[in-house]
C-alpha atoms as a PDB file:
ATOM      1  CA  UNK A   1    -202.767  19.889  24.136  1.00  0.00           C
ATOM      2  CA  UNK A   2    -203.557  19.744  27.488  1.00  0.00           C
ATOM      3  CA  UNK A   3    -201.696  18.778  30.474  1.00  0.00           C
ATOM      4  CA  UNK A   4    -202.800  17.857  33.555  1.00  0.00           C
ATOM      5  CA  UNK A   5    -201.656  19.140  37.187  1.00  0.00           C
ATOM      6  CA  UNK A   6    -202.283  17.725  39.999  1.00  0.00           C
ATOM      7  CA  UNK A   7    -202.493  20.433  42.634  1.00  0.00           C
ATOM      8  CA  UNK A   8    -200.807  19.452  45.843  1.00  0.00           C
ATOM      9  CA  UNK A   9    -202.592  20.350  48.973  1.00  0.00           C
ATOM     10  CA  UNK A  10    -201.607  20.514  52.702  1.00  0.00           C
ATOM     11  CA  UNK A  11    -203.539  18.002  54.914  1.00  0.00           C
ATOM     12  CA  UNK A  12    -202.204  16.067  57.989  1.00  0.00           C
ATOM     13  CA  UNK A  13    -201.725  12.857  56.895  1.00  0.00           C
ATOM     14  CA  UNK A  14    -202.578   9.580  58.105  1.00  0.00           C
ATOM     15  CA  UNK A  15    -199.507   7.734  56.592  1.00  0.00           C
ATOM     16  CA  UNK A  16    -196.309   8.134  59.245  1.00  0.00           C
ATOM     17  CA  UNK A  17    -198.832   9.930  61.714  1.00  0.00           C
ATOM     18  CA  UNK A  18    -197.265   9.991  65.280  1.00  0.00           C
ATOM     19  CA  UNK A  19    -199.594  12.130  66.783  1.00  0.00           C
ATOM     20  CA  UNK A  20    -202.166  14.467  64.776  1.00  0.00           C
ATOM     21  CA  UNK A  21    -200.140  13.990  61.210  1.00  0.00           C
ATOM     22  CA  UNK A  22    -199.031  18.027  61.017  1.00  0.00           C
ATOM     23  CA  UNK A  23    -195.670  16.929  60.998  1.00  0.00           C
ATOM     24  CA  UNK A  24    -196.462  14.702  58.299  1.00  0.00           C
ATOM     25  CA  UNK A  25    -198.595  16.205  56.035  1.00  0.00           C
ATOM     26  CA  UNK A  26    -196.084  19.339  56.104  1.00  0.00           C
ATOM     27  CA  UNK A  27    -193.470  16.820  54.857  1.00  0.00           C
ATOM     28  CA  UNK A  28    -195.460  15.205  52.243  1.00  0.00           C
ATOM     29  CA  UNK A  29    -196.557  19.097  51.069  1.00  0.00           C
ATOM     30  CA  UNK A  30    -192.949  20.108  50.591  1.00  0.00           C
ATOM     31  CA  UNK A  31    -191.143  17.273  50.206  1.00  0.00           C
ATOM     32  CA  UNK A  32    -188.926  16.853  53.176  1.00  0.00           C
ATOM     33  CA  UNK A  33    -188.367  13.916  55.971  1.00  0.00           C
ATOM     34  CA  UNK A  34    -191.444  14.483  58.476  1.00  0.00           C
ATOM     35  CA  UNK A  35    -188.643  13.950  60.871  1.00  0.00           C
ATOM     36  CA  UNK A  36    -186.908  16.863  59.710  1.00  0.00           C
ATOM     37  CA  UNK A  37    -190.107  19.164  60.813  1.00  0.00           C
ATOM     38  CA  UNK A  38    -190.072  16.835  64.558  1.00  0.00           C
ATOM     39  CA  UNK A  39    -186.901  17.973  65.072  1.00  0.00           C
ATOM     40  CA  UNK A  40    -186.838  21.381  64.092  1.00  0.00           C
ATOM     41  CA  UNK A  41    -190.370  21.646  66.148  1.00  0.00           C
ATOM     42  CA  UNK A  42    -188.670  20.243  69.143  1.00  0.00           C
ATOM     43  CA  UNK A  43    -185.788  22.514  68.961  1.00  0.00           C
ATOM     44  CA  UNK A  44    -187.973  25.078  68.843  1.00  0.00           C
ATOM     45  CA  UNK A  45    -189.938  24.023  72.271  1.00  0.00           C
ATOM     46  CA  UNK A  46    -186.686  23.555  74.031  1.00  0.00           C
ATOM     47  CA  UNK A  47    -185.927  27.334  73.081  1.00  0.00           C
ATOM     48  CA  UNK A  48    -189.353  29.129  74.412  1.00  0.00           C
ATOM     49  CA  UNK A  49    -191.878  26.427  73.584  1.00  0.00           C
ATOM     50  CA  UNK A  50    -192.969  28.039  70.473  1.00  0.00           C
ATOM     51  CA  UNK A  51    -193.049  24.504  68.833  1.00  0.00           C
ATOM     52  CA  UNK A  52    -195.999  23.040  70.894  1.00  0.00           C
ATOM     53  CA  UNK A  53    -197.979  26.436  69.757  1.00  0.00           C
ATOM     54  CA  UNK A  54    -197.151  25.823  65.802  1.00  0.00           C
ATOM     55  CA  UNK A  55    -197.990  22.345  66.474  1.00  0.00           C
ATOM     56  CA  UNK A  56    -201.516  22.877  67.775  1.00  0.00           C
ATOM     57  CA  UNK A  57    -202.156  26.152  65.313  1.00  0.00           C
ATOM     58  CA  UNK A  58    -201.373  23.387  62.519  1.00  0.00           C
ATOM     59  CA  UNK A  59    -203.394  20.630  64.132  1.00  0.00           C
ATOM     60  CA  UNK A  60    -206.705  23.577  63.911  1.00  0.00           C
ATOM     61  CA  UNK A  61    -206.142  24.968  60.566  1.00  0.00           C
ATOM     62  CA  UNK A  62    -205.035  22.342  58.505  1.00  0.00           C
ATOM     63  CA  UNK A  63    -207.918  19.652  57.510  1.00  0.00           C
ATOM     64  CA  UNK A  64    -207.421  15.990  57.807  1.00  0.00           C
ATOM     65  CA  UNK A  65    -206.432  13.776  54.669  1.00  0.00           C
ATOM     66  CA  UNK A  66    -209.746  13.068  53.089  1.00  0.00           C
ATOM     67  CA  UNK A  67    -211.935  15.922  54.486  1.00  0.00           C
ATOM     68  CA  UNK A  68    -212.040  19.224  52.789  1.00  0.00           C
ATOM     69  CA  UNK A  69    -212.532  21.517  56.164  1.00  0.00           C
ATOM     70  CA  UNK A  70    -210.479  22.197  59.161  1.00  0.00           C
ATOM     71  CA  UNK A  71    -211.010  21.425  62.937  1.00  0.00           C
ATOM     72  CA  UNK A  72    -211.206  25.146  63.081  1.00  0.00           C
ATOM     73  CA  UNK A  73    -213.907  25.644  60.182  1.00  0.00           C
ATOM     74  CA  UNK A  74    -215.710  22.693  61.428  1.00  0.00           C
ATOM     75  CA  UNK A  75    -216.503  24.580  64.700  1.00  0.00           C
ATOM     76  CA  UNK A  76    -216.948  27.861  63.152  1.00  0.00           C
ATOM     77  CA  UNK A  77    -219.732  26.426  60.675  1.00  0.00           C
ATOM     78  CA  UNK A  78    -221.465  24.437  63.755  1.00  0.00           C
ATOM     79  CA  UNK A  79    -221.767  27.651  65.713  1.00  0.00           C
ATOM     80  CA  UNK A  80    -222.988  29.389  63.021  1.00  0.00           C
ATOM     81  CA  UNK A  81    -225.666  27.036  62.376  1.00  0.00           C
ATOM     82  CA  UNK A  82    -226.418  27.092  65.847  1.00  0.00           C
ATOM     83  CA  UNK A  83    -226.371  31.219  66.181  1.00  0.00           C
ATOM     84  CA  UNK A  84    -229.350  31.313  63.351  1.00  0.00           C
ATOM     85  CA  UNK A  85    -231.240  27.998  64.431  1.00  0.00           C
ATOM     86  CA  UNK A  86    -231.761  29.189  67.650  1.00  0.00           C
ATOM     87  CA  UNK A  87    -232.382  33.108  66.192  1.00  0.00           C
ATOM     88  CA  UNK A  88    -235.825  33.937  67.913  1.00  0.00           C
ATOM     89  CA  UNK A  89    -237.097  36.355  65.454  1.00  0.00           C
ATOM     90  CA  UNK A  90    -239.578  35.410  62.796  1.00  0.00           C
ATOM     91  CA  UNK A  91    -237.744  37.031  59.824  1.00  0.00           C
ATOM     92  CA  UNK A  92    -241.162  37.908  58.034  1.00  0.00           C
ATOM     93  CA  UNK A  93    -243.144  40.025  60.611  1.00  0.00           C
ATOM     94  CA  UNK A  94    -239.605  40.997  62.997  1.00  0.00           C
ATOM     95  CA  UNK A  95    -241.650  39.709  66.050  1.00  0.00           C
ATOM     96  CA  UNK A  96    -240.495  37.130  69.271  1.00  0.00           C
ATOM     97  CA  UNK A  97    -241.975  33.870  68.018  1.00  0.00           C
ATOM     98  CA  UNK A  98    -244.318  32.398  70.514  1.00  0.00           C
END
């Protein structure tokens, strides 16, 4: 007998979005009031600002409801395809191609 799990995974949301979803998606994930997370984030900036820097480090790593990579990732796999596009050596004979 099998059972099946559905594996929960943390995205920023579009449903009760105010600005990128982290708050959001964080809430759906562990099953809290996005408000909650607001507040706690604000109290946080009022006391050193460390909540606009968890904000934006959640707004790069975590990937958008219905996309499987990151802002983050995104940009890493665009600059790596750019790094060996533009590569100038001709991996057969190690010579500047002409």
């Amino acid at each position: 007998m099998s059972e099946y799990h559905s594996s929960k995974k943390l995205r920023r949301t579009h449903k009760g979005r105010m600005i990128a979803g982290v708050c959001s998606g964080v809430g759906e994930f562990v099953g809290i009031d996005p408000n909650i997370i607001r507040i706690g984030l604000a109290i946080v900036t009022l006391f050193g600002g460390l909540g606009i820097g968890v904000y934006a480090i959640g707004w790069l790593l975590l990937p958008e409801e219905g996309k499987d990579t990151s802002i983050v990732q995104d940009l890493l796999a665009k600059q790596q395809e750019k790094s060996t596009s533009s590569n100038p050596w001709n991996e057969d004979d190690h010579k500047p191609r002409q």
